[in-house]
Protein backbone atom coordinates (compact mmCIF):
# COMPACT_ATOMS: atom_id res chain seq x y z
CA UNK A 1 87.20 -5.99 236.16
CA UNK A 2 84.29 -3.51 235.93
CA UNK A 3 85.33 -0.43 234.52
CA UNK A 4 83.23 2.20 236.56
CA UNK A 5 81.08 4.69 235.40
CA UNK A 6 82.02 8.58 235.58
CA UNK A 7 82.38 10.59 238.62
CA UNK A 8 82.87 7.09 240.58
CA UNK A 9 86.61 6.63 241.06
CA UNK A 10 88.09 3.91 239.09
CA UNK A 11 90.35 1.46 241.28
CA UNK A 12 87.52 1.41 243.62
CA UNK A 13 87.97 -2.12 244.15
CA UNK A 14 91.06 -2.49 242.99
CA UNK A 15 93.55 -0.14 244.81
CA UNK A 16 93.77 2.22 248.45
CA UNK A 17 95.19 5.06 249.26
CA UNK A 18 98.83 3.91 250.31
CA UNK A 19 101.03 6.16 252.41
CA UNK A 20 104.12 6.52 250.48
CA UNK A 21 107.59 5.62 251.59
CA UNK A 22 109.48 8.43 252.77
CA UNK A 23 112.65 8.47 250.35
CA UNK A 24 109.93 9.76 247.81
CA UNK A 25 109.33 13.03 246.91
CA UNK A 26 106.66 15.31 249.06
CA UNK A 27 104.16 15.32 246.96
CA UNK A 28 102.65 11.93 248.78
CA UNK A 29 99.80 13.79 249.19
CA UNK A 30 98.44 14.15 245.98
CA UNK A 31 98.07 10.03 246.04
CA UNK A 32 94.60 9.42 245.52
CA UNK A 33 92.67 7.04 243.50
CA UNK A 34 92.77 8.03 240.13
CA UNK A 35 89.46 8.99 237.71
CA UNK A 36 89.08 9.20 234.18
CA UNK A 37 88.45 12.72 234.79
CA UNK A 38 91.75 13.10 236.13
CA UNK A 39 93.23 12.21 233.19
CA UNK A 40 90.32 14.35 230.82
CA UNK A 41 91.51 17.26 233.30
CA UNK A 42 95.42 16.54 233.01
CA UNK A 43 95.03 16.60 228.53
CA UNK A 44 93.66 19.55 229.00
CA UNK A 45 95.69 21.34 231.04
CA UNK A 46 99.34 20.08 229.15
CA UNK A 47 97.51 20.46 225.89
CA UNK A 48 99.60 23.74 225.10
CA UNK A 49 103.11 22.79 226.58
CA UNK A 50 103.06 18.80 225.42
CA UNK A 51 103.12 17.66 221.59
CA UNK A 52 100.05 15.67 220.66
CA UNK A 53 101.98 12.96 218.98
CA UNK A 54 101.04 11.26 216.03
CA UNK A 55 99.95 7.95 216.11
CA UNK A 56 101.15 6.30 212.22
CA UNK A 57 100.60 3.07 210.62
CA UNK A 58 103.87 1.60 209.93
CA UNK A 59 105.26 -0.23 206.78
CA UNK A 60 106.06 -3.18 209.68
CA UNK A 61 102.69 -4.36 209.42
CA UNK A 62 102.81 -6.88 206.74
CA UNK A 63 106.16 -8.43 208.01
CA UNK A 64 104.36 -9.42 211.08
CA UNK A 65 100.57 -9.96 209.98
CA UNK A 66 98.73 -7.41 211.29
CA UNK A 67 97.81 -3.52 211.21
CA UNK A 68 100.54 -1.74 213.15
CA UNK A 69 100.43 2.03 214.98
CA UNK A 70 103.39 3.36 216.40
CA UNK A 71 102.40 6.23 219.00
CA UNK A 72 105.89 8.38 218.45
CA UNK A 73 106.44 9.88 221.65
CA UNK A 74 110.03 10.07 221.28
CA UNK A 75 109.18 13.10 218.87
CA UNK A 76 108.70 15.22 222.62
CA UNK A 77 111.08 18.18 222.83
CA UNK A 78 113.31 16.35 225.24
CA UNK A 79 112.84 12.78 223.75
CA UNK A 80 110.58 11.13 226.33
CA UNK A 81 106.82 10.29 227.28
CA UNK A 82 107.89 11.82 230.94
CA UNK A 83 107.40 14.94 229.56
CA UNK A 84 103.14 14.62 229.87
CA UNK A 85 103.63 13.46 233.83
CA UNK A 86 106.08 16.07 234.86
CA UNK A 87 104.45 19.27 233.05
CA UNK A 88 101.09 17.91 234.84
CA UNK A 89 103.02 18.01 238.10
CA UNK A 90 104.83 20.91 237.48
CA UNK A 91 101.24 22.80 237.03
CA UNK A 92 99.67 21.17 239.93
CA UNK A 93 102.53 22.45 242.17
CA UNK A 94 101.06 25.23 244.77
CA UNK A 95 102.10 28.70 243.59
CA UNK A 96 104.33 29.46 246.14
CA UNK A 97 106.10 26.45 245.83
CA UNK A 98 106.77 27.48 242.23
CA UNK A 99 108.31 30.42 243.20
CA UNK A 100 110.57 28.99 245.60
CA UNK A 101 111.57 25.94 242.65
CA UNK A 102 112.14 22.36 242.54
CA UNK A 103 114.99 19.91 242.43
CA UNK A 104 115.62 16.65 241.16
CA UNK A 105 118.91 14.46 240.88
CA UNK A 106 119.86 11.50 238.40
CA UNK A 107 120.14 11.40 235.33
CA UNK A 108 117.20 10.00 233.27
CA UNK A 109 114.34 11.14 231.01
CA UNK A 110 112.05 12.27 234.21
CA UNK A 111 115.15 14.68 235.12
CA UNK A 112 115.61 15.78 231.63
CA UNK A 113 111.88 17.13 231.58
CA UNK A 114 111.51 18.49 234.69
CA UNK A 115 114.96 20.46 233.62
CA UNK A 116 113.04 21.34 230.27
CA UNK A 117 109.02 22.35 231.82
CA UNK A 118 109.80 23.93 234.91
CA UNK A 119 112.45 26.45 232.65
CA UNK A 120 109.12 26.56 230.43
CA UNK A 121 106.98 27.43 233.36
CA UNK A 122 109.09 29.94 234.93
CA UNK A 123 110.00 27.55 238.05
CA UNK A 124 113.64 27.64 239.26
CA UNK A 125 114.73 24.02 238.76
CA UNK A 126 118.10 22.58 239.91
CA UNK A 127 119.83 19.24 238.80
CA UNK A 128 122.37 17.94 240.24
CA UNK A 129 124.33 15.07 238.51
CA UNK A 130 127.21 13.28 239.33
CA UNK A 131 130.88 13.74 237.97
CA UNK A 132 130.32 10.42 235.59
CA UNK A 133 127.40 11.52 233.75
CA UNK A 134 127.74 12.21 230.02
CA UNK A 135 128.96 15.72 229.20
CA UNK A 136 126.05 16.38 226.59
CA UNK A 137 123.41 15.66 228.94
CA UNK A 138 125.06 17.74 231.30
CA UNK A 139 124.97 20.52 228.54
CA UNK A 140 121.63 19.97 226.97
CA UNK A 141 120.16 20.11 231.10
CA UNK A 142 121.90 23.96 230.71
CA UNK A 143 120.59 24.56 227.51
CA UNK A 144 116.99 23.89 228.42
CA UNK A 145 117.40 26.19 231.25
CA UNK A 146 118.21 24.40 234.09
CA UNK A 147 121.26 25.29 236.99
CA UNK A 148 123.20 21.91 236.60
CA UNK A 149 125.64 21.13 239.24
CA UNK A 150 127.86 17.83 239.45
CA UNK A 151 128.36 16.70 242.83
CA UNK A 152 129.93 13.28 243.85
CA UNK A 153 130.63 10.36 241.97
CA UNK A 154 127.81 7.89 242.28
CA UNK A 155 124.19 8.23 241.28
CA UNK A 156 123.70 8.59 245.44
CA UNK A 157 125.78 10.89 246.23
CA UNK A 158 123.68 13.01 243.84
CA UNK A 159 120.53 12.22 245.35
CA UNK A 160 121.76 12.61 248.81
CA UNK A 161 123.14 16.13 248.10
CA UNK A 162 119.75 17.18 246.02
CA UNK A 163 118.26 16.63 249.53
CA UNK A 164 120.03 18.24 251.29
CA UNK A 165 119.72 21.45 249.48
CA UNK A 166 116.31 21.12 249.37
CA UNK A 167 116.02 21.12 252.78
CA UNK A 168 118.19 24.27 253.46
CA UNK A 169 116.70 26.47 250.76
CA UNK A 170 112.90 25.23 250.80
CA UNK A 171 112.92 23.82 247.22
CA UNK A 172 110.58 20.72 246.57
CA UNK A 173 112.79 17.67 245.88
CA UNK A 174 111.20 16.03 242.73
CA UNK A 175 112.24 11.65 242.60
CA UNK A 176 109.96 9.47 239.94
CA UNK A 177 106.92 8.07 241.60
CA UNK A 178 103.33 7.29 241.17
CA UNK A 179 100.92 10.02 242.55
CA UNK A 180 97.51 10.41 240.83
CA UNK A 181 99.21 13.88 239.58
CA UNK A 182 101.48 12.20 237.40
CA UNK A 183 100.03 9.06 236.05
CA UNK A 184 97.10 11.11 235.04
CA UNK A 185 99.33 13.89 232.75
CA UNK A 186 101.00 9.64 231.62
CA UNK A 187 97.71 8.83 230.93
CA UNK A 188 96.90 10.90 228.42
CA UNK A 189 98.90 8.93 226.12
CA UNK A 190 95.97 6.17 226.00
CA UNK A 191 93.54 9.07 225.95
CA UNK A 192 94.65 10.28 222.55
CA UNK A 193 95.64 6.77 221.12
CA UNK A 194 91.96 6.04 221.35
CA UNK A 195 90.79 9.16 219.58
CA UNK A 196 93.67 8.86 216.82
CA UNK A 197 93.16 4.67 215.86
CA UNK A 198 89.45 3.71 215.75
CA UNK A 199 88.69 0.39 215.79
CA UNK A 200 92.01 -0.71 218.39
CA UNK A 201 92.39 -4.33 219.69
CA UNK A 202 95.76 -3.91 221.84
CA UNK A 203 97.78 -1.50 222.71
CA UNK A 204 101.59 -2.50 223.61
CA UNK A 205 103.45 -0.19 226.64
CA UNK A 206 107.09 -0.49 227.97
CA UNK A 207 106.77 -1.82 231.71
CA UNK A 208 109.69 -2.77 233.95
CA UNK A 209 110.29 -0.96 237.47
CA UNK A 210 108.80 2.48 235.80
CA UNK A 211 105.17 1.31 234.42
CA UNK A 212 103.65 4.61 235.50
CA UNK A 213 102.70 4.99 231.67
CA UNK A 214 101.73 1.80 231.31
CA UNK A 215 99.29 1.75 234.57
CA UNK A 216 98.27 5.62 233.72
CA UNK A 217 97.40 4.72 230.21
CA UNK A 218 95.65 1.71 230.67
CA UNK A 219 93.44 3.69 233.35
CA UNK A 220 92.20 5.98 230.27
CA UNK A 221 91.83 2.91 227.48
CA UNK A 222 89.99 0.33 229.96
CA UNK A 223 87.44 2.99 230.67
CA UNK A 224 87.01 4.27 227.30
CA UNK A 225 86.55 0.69 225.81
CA UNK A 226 87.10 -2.45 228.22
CA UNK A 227 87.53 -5.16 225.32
CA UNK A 228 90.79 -3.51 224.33
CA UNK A 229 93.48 -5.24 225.02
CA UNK A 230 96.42 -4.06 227.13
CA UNK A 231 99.92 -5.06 227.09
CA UNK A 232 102.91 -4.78 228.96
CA UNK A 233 107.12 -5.73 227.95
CA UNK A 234 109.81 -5.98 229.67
CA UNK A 235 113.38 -7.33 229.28
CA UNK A 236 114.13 -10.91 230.13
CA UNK A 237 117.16 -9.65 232.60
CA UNK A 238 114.89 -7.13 234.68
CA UNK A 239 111.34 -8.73 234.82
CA UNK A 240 111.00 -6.21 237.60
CA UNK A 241 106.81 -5.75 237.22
CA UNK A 242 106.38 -9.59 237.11
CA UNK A 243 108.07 -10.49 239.84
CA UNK A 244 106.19 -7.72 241.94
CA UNK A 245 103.04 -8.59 240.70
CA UNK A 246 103.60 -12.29 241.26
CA UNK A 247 104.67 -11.15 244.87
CA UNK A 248 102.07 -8.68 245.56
CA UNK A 249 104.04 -5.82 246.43
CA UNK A 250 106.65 -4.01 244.87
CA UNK A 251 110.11 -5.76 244.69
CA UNK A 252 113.71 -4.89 243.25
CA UNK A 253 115.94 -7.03 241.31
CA UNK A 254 118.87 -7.95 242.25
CA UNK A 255 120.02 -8.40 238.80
CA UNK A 256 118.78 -4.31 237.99
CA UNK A 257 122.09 -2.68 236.87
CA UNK A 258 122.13 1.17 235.69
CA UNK A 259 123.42 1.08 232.21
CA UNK A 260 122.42 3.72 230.00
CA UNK A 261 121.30 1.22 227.42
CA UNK A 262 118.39 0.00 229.16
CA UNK A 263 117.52 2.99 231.33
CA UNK A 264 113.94 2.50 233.15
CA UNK A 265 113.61 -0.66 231.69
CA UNK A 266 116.04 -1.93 234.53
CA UNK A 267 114.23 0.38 237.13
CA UNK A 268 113.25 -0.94 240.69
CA UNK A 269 109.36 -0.73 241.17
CA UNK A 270 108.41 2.27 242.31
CA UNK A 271 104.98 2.25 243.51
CA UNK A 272 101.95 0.22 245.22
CA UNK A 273 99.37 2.27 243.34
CA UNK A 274 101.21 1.61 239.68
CA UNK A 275 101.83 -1.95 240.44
CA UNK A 276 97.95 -2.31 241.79
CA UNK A 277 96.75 -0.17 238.61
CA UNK A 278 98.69 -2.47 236.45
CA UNK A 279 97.65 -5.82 238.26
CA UNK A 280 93.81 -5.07 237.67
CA UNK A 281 93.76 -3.25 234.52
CA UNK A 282 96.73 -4.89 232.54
CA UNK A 283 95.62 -7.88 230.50
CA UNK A 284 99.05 -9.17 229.66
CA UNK A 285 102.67 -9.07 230.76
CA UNK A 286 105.72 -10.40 228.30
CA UNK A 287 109.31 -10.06 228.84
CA UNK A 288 111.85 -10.30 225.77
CA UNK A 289 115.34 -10.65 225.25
CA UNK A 290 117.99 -8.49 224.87
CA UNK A 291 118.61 -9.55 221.13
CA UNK A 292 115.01 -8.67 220.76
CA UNK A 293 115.17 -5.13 222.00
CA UNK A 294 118.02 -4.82 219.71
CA UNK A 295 116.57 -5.79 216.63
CA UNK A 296 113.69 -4.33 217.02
CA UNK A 297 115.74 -0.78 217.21
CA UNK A 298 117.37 -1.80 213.81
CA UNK A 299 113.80 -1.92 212.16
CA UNK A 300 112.61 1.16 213.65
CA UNK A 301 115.70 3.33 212.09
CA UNK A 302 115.00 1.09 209.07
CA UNK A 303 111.41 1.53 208.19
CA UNK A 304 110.55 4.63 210.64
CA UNK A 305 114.08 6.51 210.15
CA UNK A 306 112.85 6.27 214.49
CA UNK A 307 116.34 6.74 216.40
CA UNK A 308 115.11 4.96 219.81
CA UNK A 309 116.50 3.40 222.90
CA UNK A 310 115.67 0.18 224.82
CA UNK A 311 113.16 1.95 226.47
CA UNK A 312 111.38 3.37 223.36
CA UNK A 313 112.20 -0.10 221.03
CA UNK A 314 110.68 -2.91 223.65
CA UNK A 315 106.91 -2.54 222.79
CA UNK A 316 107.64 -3.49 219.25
CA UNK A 317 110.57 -6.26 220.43
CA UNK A 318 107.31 -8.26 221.52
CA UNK A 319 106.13 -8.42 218.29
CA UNK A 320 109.62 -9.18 216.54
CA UNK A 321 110.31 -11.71 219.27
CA UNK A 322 106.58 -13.53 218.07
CA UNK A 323 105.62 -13.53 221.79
CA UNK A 324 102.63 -12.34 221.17
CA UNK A 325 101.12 -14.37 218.20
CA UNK A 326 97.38 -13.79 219.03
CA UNK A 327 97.23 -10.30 217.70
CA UNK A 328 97.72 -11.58 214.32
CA UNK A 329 95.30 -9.91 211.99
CA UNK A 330 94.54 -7.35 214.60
CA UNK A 331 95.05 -3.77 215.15
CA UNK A 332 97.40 -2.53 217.61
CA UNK A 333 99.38 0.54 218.50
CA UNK A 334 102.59 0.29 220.13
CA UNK A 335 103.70 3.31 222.03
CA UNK A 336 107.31 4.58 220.89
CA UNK A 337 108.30 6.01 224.31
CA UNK A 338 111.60 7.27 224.20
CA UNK A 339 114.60 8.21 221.79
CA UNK A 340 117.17 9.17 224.07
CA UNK A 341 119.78 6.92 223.09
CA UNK A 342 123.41 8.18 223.76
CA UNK A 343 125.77 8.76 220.43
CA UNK A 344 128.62 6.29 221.33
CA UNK A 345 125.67 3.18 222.33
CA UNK A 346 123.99 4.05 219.07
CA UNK A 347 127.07 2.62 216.53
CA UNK A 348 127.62 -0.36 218.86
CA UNK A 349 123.48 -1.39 219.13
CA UNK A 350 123.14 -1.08 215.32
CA UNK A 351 126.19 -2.72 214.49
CA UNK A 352 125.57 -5.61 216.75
CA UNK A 353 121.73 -5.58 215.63
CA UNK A 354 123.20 -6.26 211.96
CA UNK A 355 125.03 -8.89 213.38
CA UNK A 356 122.05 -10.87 214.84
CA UNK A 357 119.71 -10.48 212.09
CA UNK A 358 121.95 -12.05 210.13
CA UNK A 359 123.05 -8.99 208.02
CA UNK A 360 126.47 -8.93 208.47
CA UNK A 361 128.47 -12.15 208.92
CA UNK A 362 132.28 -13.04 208.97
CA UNK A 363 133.98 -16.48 207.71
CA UNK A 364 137.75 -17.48 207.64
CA UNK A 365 139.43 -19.81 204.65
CA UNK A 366 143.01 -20.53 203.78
CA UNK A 367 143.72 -19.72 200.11
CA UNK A 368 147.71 -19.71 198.77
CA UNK A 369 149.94 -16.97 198.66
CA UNK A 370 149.79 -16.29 195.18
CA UNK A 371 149.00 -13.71 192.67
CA UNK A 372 145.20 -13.69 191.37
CA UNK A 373 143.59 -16.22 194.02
CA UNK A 374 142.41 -13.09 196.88
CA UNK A 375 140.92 -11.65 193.19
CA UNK A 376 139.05 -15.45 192.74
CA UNK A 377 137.92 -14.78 196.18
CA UNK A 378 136.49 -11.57 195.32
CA UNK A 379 134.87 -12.58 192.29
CA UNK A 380 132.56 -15.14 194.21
CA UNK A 381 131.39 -12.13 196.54
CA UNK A 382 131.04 -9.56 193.90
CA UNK A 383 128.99 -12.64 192.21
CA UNK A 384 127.16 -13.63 195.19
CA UNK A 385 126.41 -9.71 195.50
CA UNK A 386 128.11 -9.28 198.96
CA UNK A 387 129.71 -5.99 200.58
CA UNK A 388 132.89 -6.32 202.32
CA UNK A 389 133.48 -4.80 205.01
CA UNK A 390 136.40 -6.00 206.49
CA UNK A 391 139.37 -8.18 205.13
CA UNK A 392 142.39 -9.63 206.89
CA UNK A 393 145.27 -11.68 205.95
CA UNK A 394 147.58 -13.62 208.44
CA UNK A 395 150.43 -14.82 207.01
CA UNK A 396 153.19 -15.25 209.85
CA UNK A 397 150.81 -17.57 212.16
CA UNK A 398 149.34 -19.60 209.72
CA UNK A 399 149.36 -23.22 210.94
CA UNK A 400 148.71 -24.99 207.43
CA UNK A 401 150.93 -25.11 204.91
CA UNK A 402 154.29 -23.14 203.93
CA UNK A 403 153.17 -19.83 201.26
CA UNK A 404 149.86 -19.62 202.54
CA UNK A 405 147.26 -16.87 204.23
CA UNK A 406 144.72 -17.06 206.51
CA UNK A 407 141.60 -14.59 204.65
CA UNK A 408 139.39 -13.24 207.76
CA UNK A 409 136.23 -11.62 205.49
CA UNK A 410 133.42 -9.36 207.12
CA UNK A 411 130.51 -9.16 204.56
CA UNK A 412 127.27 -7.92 204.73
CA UNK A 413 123.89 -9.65 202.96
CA UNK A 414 120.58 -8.74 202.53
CA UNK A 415 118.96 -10.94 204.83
CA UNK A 416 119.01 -14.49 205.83
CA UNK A 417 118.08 -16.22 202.76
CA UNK A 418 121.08 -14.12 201.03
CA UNK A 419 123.69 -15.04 203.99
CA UNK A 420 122.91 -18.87 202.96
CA UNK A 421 123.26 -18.45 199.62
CA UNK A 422 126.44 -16.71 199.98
CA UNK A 423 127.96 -19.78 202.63
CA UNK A 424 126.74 -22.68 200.00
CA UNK A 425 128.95 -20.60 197.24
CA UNK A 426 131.95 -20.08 199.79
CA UNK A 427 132.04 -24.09 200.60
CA UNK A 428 131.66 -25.27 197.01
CA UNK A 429 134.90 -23.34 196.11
CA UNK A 430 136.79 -23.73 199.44
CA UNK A 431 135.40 -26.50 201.70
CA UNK A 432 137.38 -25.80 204.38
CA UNK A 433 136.53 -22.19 204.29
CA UNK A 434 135.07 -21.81 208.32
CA UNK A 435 131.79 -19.39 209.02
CA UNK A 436 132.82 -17.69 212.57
CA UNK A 437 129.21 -17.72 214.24
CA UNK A 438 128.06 -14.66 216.30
């Protein structure tokens, strides 16, 4: 596609003005067809409420083959790229509807920054969650200044209630959607990408049901320099934007759950205008597995000391799943979007991302009950250079012979190479010592 010249609107060709649905918030009317200048406007005007985030090569780049620049967006106050989108709205709001505040339900990163910028901006914001959500979200919504109040059990009930108050008491209900307001303050991510990495092939987004960031960013890049390449990911259980794109029009998944782990990854679509921005602008869609998404988080805390969630890990996933093998030798940025993950997820991602990177393995043997052989077996790991972990010895179910104990081990290895090395030693000494598989 042409990318058109200033003062001409961008998605001339490539998008109308849609009426929006009316479940969405009432700000339908700012929908127009976004500009580059919208997005110039929008950096300027969050420039003194937003972090400019640095964009950093990373010490990935030589495991996979090519120059790699992780935009760290998770390093926003509340932990999210929403942050540029909702102060942009927040500003654009008419005065008096400041004074009279806003509302949102839910609880995601959108409601977590509108709880944050609108205490920021002086606008009375209320969010109202449901009994279920997780007490320290509930307290860090208070602590940024926001009047929290749990109502109902379900996400719905929430929603329904937010409504309804807005309604009675003339407050603007605020829901995640796609005007030209917000993708423009979500564009600016692409905006300042360009002017921190010269010389950029690709850039890598997050996508699924949300790609607001990734439509609003690629907006800002394509016009700034069409041969750059623009990429979207999403998982392999929610392909949400390919499935709407392949249809034409938005679409949900029936498969689209609401666990915290994936947050907007697992998002319905939200919007013609994203989904039309996206279809003309976005060179590339890729989905990746779960696993993926996992291990990819494991080499962000790793190499980046980058605490992130699904949302914030799945750019890079594409490149530690290989699915994208044609940027090799290239340069590309990956945007880092979020790094809300919640404290009890975070011990059972990294511990299973250990487990599938073949870092931590567990085999069973039978060895005799006798003084000095668990010490044999212990001097082949300490040899081998193995942690344990774990060990645990079943004597009373045993199904082999009389005075002997079943020896569960949990180890962990270096990598791969090490885990192999370590299984070849195991079976010379005890062949039928058994490797439990994960």
């Amino acid at each position: 596609m042409k990318i058109v010249s200033r003062n001409e609107e961008l998605l001339r060709d490539a998008l109308s003005c849609l009426p929006q649905p009316s479940s969405r918030t009432s700000l339908a009317s700012c929908n127009k067809l976004i500009r580059f200048e919208d997005i110039s406007a929008a950096a300027f005007k969050i420039q003194c409420g937003v972090q400019k985030t640095p964009c950093m090569y990373s010490r990935l780049s030589k495991q996979y083959g090519m120059d790699i620049y992780l935009k760290k967006e998770f390093l926003q106050y509340t932990g999210s790229v929403k942050e540029r989108g909702v102060r942009h709205l927040l500003m654009s709001l008419p005065q008096e509807q400041q004074r009279k505040g806003v509302i949102v339900a839910l609880d995601s990163n959108f409601s977590m920054a509108v709880a944050y910028h609108a205490s920021e901006l002086r606008i009375p914001v209320f969010v109202i969650m449901s009994t279920s959500t997780a007490p320290a979200r509930v307290k860090m919504c208070r602590e940024y200044g926001a009047m929290v109040i749990s109502y109902g059990t379900t996400a719905k009930d929430s929603q329904v209630h937010a409504r309804r108050m807005a309604q009675e008491n003339g407050y603007l209900y605020l829901e995640e959607e796609d005007s030209a307001v917000y993708l423009s303050g979500l564009g600016t991510v692409g905006l300042e990408m360009y002017e921190q990495v010269p010389k950029l092939d690709a850039v890598i987004f997050p996508a699924g049901g949300h790609c607001g960031l990734l439509a609003g960013s690629a907006a800002a890049l394509k016009h700034l320099n069409p041969h750059i390449s623009v990429i979207g990911v999403e998982s392999e259980n929610f392909p949400v934007l390919q499935q709407s794109l392949k249809a034409g029009h938005p679409t949900e998944d029936q498969a689209c759950n609401n666990h915290h782990f994936y947050g907007d990854v697992s998002g319905v679509c939200f919007g013609s205008n994203s989904l039309q921005l996206t279809g003309k602008l976005v060179d590339k869609v890729v989905a990746v597995r779960e696993e993926d998404i996992l291990v990819s988080m494991l080499r962000l805390l790793e190499y980046e000391r980058a605490t992130v969630d699904a949302e914030g890990a799945i750019g890079l996933a594409a490149l530690v799943a290989g699915k994208l093998p044609e940027l090799k030798g290239k340069r590309v940025a990956v945007v880092i979007c979020s790094g809300n993950l919640e404290l009890h997820l975070l011990q059972q991602c990294i511990a299973r991302a250990l487990t599938l990177d073949n870092r931590v393995c567990r085999f069973s043997l039978v060895i005799s009950d006798c003084p000095g052989d668990m010490s044999k077996l212990l001097e082949i790991l300490a040899r081998e250079e193995a942690r344990v972990l774990d060990i645990k010895q079943e004597r009373a179910f045993v199904t082999s012979e009389l005075f002997t104990v079943e020896v569960i081990c949990t180890v962990e290895t270096r990598d791969k190479i090490h885990t192999a090395q370590l299984r070849n030693a195991l079976l010379e000494r005890y062949p039928t010592a058994a490797w439990i598989e994960r």
